[in-house]
N, C-alpha and C. Protein backbone atom coordinates (compact mmCIF):
# COMPACT_ATOMS: atom_id res chain seq x y z
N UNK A 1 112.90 74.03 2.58
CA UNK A 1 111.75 73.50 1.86
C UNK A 1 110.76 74.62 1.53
N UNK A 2 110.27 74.00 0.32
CA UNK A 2 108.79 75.52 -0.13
C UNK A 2 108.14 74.85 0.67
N UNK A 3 106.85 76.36 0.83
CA UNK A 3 105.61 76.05 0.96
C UNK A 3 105.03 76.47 -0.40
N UNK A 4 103.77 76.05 -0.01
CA UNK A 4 102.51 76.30 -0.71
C UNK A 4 102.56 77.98 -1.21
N UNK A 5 102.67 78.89 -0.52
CA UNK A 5 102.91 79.97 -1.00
C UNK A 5 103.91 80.24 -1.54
N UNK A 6 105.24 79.58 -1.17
CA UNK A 6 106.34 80.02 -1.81
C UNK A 6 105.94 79.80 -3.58
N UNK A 7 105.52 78.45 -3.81
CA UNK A 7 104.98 78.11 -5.09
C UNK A 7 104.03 79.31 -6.03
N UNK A 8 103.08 79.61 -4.79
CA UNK A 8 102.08 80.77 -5.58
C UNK A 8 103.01 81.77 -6.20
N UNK A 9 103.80 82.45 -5.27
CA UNK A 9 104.37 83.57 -5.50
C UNK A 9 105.51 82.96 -7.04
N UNK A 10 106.08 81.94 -6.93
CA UNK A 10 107.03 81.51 -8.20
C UNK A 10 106.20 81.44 -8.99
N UNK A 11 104.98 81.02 -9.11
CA UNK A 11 103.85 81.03 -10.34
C UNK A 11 103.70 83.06 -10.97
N UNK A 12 103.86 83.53 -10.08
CA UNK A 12 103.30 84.76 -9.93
C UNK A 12 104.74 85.54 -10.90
N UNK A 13 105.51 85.16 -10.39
CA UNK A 13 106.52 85.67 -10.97
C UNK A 13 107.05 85.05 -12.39
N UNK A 14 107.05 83.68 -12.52
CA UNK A 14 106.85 83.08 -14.02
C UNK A 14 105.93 83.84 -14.82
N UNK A 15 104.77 84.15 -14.19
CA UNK A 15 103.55 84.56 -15.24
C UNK A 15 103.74 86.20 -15.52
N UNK A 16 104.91 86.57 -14.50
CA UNK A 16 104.97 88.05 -15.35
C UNK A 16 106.15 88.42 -15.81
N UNK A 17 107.10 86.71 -16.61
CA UNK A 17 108.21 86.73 -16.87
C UNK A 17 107.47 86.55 -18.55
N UNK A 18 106.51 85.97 -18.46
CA UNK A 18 105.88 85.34 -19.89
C UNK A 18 105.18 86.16 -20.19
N UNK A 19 104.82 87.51 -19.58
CA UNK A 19 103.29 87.85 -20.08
C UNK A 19 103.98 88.70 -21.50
N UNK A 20 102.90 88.31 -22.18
CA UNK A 20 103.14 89.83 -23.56
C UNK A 20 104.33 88.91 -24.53
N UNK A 21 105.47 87.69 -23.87
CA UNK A 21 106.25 87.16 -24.74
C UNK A 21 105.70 86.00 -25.24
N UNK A 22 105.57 85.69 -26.91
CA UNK A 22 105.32 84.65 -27.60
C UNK A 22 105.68 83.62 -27.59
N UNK A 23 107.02 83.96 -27.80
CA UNK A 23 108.52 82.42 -28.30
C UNK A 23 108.39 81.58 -27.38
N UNK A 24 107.99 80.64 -27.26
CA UNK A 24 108.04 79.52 -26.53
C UNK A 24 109.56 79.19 -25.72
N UNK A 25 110.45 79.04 -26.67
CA UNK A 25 111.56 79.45 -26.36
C UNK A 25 111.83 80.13 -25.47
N UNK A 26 111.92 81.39 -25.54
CA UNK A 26 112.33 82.60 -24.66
C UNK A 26 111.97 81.95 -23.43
N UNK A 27 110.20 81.88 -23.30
CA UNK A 27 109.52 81.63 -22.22
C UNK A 27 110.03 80.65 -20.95
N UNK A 28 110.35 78.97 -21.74
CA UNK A 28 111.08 78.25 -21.08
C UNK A 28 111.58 78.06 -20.26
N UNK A 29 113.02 79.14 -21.60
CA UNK A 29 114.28 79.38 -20.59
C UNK A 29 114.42 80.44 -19.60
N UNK A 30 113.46 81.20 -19.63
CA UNK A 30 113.15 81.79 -18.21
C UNK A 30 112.77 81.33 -17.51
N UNK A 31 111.63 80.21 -17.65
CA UNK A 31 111.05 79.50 -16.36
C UNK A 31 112.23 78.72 -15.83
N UNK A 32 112.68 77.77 -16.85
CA UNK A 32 113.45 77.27 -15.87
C UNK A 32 115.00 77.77 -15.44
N UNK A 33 115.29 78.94 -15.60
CA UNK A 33 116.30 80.17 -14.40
C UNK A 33 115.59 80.39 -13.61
N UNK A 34 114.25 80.88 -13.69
CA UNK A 34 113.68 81.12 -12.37
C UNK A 34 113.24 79.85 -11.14
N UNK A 35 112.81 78.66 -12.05
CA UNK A 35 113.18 77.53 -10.77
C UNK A 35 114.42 77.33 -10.61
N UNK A 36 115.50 77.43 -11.49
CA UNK A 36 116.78 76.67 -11.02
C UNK A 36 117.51 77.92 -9.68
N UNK A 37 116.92 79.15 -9.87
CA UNK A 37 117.36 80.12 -9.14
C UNK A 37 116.81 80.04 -7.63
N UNK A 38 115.37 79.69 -7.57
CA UNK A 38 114.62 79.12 -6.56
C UNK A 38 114.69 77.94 -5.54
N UNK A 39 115.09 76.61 -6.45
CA UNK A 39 114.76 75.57 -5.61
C UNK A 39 115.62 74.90 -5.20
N UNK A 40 115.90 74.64 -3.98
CA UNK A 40 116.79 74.53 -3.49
C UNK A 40 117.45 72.62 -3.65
N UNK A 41 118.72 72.57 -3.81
CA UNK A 41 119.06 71.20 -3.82
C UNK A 41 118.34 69.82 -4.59
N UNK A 42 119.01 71.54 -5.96
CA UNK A 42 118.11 70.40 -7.46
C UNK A 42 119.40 70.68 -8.17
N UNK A 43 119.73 69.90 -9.12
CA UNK A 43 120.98 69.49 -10.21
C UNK A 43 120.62 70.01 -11.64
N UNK A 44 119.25 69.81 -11.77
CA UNK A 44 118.82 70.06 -13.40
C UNK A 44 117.36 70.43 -13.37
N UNK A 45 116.84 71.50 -14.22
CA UNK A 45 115.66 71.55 -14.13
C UNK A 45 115.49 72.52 -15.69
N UNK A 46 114.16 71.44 -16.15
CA UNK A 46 114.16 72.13 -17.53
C UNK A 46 113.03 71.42 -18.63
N UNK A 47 112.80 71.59 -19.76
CA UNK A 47 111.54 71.00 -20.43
C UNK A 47 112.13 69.84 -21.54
N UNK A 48 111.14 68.84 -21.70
CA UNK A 48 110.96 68.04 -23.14
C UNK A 48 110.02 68.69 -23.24
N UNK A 49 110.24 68.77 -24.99
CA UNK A 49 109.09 68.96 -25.44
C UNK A 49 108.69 67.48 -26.76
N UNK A 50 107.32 67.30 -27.44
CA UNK A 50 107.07 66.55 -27.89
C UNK A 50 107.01 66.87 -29.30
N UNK A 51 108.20 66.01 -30.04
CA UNK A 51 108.59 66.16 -31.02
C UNK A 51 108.65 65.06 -31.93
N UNK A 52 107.83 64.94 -33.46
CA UNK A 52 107.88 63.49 -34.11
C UNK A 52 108.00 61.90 -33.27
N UNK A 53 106.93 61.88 -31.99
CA UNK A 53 106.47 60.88 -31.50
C UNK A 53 107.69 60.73 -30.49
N UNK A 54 108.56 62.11 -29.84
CA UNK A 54 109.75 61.86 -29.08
C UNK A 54 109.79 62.83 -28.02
N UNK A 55 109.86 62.60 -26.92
CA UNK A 55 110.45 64.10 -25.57
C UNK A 55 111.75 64.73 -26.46
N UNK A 56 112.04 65.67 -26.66
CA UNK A 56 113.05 66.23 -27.28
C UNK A 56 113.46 66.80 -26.37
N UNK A 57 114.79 67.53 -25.87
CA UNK A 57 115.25 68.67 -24.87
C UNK A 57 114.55 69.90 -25.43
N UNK A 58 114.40 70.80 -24.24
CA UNK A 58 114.22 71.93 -24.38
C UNK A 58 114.97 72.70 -23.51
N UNK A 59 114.43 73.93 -23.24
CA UNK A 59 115.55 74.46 -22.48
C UNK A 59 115.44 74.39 -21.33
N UNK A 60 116.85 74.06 -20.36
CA UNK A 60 116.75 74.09 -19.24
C UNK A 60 118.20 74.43 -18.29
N UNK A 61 118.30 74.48 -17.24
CA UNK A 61 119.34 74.86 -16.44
C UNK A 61 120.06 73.64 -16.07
N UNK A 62 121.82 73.58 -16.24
CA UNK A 62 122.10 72.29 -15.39
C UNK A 62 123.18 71.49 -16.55
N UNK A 63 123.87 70.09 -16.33
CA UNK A 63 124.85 69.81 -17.35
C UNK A 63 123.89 69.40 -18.25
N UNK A 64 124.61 69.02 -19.23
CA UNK A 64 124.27 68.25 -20.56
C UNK A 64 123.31 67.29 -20.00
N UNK A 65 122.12 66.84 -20.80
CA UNK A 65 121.09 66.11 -20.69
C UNK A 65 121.02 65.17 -22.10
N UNK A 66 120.40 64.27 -21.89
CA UNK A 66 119.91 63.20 -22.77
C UNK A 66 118.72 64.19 -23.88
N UNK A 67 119.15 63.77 -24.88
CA UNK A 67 118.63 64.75 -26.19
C UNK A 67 116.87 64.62 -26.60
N UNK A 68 117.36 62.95 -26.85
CA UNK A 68 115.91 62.54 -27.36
C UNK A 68 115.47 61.00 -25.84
N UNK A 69 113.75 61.26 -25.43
CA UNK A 69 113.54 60.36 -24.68
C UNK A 69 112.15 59.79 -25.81
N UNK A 70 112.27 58.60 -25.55
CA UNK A 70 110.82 57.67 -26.08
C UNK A 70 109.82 58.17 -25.49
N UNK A 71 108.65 57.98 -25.70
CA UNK A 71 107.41 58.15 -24.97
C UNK A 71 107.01 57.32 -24.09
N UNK A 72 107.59 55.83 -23.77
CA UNK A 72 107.54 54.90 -22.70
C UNK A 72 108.64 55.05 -22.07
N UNK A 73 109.73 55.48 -22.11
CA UNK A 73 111.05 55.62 -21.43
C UNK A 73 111.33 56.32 -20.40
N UNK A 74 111.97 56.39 -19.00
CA UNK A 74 112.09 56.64 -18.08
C UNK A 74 111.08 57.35 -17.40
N UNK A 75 111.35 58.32 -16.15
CA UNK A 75 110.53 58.97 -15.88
C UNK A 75 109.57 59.56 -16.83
N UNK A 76 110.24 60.65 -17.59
CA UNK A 76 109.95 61.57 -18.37
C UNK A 76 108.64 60.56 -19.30
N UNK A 77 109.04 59.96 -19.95
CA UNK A 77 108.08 58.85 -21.01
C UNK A 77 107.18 58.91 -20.22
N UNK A 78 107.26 58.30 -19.05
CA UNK A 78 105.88 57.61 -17.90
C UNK A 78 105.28 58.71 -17.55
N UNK A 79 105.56 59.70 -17.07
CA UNK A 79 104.82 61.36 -17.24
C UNK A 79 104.16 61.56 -18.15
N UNK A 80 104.74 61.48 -19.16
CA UNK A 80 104.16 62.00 -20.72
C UNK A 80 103.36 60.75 -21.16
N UNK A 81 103.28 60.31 -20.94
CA UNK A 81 102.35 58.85 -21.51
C UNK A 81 101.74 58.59 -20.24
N UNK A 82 101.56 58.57 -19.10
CA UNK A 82 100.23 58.67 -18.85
C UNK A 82 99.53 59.77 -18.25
N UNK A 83 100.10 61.12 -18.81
CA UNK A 83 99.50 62.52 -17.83
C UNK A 83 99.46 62.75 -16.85
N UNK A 84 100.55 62.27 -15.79
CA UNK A 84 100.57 62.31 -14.70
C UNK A 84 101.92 62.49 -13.87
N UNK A 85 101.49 63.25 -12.67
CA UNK A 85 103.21 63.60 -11.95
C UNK A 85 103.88 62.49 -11.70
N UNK A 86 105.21 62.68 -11.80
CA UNK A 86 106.02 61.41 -11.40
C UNK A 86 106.97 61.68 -10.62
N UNK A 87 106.60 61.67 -8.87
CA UNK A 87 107.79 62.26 -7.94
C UNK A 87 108.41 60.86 -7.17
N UNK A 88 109.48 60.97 -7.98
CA UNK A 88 110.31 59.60 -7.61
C UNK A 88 111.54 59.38 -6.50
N UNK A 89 111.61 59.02 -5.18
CA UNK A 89 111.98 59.53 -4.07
C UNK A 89 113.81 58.82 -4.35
N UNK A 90 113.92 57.20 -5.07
CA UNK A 90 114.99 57.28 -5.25
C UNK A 90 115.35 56.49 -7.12
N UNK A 91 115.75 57.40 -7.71
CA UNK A 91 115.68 57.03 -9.45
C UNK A 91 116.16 55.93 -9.50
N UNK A 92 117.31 55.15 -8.54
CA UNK A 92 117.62 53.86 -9.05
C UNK A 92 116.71 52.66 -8.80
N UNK A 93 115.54 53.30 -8.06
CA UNK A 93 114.76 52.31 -8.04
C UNK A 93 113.40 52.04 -9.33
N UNK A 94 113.66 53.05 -9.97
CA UNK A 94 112.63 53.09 -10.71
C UNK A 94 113.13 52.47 -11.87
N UNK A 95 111.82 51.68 -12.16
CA UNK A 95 112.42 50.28 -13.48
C UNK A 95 112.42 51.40 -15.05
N UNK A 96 113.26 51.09 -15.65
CA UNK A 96 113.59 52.18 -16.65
C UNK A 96 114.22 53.40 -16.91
N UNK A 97 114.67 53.33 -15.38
CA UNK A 97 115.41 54.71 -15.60
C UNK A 97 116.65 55.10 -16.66
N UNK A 98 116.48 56.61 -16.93
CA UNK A 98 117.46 56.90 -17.97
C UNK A 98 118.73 57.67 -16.89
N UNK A 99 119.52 57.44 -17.06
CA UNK A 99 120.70 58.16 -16.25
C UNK A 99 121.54 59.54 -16.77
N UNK A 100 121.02 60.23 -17.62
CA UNK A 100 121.40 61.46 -18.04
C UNK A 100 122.68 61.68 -17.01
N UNK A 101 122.23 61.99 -16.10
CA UNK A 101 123.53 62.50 -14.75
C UNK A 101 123.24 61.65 -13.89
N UNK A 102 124.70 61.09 -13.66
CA UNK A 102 124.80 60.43 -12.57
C UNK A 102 124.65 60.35 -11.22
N UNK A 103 124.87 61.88 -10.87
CA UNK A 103 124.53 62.66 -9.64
C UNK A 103 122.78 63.02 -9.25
N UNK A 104 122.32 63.00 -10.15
CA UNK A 104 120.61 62.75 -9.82
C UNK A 104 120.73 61.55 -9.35
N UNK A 105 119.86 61.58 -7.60
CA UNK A 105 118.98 60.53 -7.16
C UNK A 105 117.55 60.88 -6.65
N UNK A 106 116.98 61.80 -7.04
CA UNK A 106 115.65 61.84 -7.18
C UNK A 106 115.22 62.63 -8.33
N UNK A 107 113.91 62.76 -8.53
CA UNK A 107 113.29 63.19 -9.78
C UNK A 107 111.95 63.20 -9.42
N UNK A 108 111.27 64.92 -10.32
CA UNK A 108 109.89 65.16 -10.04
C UNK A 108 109.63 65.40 -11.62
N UNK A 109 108.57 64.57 -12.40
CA UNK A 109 108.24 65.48 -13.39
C UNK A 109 106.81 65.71 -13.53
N UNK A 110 106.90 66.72 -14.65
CA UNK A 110 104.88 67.33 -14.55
C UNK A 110 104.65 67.79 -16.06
N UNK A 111 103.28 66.64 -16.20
CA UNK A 111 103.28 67.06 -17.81
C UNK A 111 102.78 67.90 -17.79
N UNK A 112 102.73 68.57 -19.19
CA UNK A 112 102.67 70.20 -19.83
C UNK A 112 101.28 69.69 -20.60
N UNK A 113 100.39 70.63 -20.68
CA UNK A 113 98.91 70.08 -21.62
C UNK A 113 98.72 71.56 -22.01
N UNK A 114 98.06 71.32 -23.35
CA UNK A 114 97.51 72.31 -24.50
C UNK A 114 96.61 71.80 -25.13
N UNK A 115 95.05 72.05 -25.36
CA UNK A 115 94.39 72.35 -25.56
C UNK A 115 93.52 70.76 -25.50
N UNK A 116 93.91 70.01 -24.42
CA UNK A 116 93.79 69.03 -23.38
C UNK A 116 94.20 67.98 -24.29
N UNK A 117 95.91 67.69 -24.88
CA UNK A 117 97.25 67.19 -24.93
C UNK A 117 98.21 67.36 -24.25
N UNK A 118 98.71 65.85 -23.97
CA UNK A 118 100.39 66.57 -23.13
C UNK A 118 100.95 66.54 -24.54
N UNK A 119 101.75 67.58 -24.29
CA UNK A 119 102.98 68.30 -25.25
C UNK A 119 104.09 68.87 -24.86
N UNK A 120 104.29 68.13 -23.53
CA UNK A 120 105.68 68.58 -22.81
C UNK A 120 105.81 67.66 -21.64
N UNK A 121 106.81 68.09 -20.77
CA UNK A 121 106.71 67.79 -19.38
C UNK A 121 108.22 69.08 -18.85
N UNK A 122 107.87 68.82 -17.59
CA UNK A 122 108.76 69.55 -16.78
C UNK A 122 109.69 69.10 -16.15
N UNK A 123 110.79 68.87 -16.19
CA UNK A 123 111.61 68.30 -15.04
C UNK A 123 112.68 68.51 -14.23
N UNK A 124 112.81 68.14 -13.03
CA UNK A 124 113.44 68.46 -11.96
C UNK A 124 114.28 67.53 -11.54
N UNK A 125 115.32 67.27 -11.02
CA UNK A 125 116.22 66.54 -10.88
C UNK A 125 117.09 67.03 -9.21
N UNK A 126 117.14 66.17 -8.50
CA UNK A 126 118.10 66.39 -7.30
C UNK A 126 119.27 65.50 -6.94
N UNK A 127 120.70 66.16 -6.76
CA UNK A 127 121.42 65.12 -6.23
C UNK A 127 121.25 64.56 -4.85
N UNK A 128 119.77 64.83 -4.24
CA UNK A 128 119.18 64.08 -3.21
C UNK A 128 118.57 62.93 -2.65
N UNK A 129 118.47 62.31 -2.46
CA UNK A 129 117.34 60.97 -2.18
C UNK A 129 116.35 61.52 -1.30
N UNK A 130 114.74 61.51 -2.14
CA UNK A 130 113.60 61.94 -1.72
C UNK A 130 113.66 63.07 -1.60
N UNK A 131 114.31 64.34 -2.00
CA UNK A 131 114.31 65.31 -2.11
C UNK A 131 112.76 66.20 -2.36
N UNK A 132 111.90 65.77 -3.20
CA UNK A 132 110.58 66.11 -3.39
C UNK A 132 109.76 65.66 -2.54
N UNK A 133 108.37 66.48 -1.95
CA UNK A 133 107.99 66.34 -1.12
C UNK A 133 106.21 66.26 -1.78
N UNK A 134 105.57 66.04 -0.57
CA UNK A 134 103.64 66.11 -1.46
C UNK A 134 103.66 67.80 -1.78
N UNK A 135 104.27 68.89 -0.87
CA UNK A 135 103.92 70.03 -0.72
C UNK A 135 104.47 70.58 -2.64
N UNK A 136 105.95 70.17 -2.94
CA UNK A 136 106.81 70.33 -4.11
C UNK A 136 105.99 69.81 -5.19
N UNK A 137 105.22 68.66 -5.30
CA UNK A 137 104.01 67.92 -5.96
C UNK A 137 102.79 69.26 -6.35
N UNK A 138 102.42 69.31 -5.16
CA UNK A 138 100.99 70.56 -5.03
C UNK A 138 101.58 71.95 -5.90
N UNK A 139 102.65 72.38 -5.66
CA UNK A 139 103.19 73.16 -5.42
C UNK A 139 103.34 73.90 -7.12
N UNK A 140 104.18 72.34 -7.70
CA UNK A 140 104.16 72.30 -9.08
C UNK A 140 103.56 72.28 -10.17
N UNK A 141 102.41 71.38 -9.75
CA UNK A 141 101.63 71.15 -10.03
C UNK A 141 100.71 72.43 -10.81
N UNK A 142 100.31 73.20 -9.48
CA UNK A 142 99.55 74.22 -9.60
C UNK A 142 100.46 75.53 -10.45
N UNK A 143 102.14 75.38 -10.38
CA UNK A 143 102.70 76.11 -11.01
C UNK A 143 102.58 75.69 -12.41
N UNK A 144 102.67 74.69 -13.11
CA UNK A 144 102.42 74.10 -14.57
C UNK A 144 101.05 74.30 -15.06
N UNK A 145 100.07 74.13 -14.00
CA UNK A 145 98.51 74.75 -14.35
C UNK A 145 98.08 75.66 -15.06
N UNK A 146 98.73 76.82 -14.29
CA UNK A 146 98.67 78.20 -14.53
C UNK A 146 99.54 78.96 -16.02
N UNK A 147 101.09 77.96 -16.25
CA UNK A 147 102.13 78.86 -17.01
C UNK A 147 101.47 78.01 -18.01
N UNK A 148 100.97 76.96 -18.27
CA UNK A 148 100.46 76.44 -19.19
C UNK A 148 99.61 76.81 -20.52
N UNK A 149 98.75 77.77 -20.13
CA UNK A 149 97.65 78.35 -20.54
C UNK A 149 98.21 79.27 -21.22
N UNK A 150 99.60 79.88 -20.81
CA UNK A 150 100.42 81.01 -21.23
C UNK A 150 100.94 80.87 -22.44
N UNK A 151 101.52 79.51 -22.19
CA UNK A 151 102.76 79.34 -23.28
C UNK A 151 102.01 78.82 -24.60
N UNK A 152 102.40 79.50 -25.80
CA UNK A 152 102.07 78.83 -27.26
C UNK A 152 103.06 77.83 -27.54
N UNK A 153 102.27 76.46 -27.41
CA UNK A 153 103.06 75.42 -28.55
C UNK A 153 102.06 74.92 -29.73
């Protein structure tokens, strides 16, 4: 399990994976190699971004994912529509879930905000039950805070 510092230091190292690079793109898909390289006993981890009123994929680590999500639709929707983390201890319990992979049984996501809009979210996926913790919450949290400010969308 992280701590609290382990998080600082992954913030620390995201932010000098992004510094000086533009492409949103590029940026991403480094962040999420550097969590998928990091966190331990996760399946998928990677971005929607918000596209013609839709979560679109972006880039991320892990199998094939669901392309386009609604803005009320599963986790991801409920993140992005109401600005808020969504650490879900077991996905089949959650009313709406989308099943991208079958092997996910938990899920953390964290919306992305620009210039105080969500215009993304983050997500994490474990073939665990309750795998995410309050500390993974804090943790993320404060990591999306920070790379936020970075990234141009």
């Amino acid at each position: 399990m992280k701590t609290l510092s382990d998080y600082q230091l992954l913030t620390q190292q995201a932010l000098a994976l992004i510094s000086g690079e533009k492409d949103l793109t590029a940026n991403l898909a480094n962040i999420s190699a550097l969590l998928n390289m990091n966190l331990d006993n996760i399946n998928w981890v990677g971005f929607y971004l918000l596209n013609n009123d839709q979560l679109v994929l972006g880039p991320f680590q892990g199998n094939v994912a669901c392309v386009r999500i609604e803005l009320d639709k599963g986790v991801c929707g409920k993140a992005f529509s109401t600005n808020t983390i969504q650490r879900i201890a077991d996905v089949h319990e959650f009313p709406g879930h989308i099943a991208c992979d079958a092997a996910s049984q938990s899920e953390i996501v964290v919306p992305i905000n620009c210039n105080g809009r969500t215009v993304a979210v983050l997500d994490i996926d474990s073939p665990i039950t309750d795998r995410f913790n309050e500390i993974d919450q804090q943790g993320l949290s404060h990591f999306v805070e920070h790379i936020q400010a970075e990234l141009l969308f």
